[in-house]
Protein backbone atom coordinates (compact mmCIF):
# COMPACT_ATOMS: atom_id res chain seq x y z
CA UNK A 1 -10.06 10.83 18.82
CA UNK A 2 -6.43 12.15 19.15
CA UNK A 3 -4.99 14.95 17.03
CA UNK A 4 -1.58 15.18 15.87
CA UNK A 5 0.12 18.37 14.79
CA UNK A 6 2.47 17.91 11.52
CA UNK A 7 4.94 20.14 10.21
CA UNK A 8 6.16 20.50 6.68
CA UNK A 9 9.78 20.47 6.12
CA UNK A 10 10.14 21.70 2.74
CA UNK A 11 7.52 24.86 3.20
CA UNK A 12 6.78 24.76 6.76
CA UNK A 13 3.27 24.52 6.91
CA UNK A 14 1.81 23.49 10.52
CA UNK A 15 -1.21 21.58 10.16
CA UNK A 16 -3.62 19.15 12.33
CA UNK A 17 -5.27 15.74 11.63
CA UNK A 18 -7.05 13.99 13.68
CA UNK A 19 -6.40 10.29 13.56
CA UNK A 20 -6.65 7.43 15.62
CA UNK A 21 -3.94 5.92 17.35
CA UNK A 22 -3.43 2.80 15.31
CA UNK A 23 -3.35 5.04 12.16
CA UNK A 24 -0.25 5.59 10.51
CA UNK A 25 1.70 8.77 10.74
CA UNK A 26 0.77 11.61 7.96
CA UNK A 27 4.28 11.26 5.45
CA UNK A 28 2.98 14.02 2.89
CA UNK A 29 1.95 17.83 3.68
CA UNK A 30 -1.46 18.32 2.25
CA UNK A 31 -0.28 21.60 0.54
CA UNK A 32 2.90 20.94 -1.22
CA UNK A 33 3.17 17.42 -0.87
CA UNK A 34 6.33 17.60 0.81
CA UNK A 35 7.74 15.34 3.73
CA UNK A 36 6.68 16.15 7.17
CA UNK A 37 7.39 15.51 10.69
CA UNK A 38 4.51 15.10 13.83
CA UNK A 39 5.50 17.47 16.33
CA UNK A 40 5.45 16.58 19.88
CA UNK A 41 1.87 17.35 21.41
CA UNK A 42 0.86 18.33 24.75
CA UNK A 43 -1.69 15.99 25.44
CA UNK A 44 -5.28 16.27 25.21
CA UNK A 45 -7.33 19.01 26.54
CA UNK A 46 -9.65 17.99 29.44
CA UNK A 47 -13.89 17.74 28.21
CA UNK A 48 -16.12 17.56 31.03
CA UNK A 49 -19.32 15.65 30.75
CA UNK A 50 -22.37 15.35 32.92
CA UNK A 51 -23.65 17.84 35.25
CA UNK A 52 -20.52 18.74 35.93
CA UNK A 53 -17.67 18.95 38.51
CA UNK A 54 -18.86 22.53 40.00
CA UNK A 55 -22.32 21.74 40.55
CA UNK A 56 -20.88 18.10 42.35
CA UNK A 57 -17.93 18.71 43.78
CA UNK A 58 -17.22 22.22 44.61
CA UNK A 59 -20.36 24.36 44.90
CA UNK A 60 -20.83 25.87 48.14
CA UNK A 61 -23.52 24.77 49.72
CA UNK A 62 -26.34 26.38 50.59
CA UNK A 63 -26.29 28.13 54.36
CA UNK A 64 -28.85 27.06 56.73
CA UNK A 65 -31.67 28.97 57.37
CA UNK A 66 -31.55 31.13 60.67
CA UNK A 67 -33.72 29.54 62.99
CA UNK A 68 -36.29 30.90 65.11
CA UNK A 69 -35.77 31.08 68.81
CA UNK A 70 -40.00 30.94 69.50
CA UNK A 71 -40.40 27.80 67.35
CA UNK A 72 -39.47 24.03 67.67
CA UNK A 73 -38.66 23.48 64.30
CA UNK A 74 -34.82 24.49 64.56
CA UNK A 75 -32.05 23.17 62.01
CA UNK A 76 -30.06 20.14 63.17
CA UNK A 77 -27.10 22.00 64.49
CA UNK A 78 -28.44 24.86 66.25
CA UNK A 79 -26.52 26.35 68.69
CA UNK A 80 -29.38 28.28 70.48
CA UNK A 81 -30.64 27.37 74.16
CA UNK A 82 -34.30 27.09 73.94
């Protein structure tokens, strides 16, 4: 749900609601009952859900293991003559 930021123009109190969209715009200040006016917002912050955009997107991932030069069982990849 949005929030809206008010300003009172008789005593200048700043406040917040949170309202939905459709609601109607606040027309009293809570403290002296006075007019207000919604001040212009900067959007809405950004929440991040889930696992999480690090752990997807930009984690480094993990470096192979060196191989051994003796054994078979080399990484796909390897740059070693055998």
């Amino acid at each position: 749900m949005p929030h809206y930021d008010y300003e009172c123009q008789k005593c200048k109190h700043i406040f917040e609601i949170f309202q939905s969209m459709t609601d109607k715009p606040i027309s009293k200040c809570p403290k002296c009952k006075g007019p207000v006016k919604r001040l212009i917002g900067g959007g809405s912050g950004i929440i991040f859900k889930g696992s999480g955009f690090y752990e997807t997107d930009y984690k480094k991932k993990s470096q192979p293991k060196p191989c051994d030069k003796a054994s078979s069982s080399c990484p796909s990849g390897c740059k070693h003559k055998h």
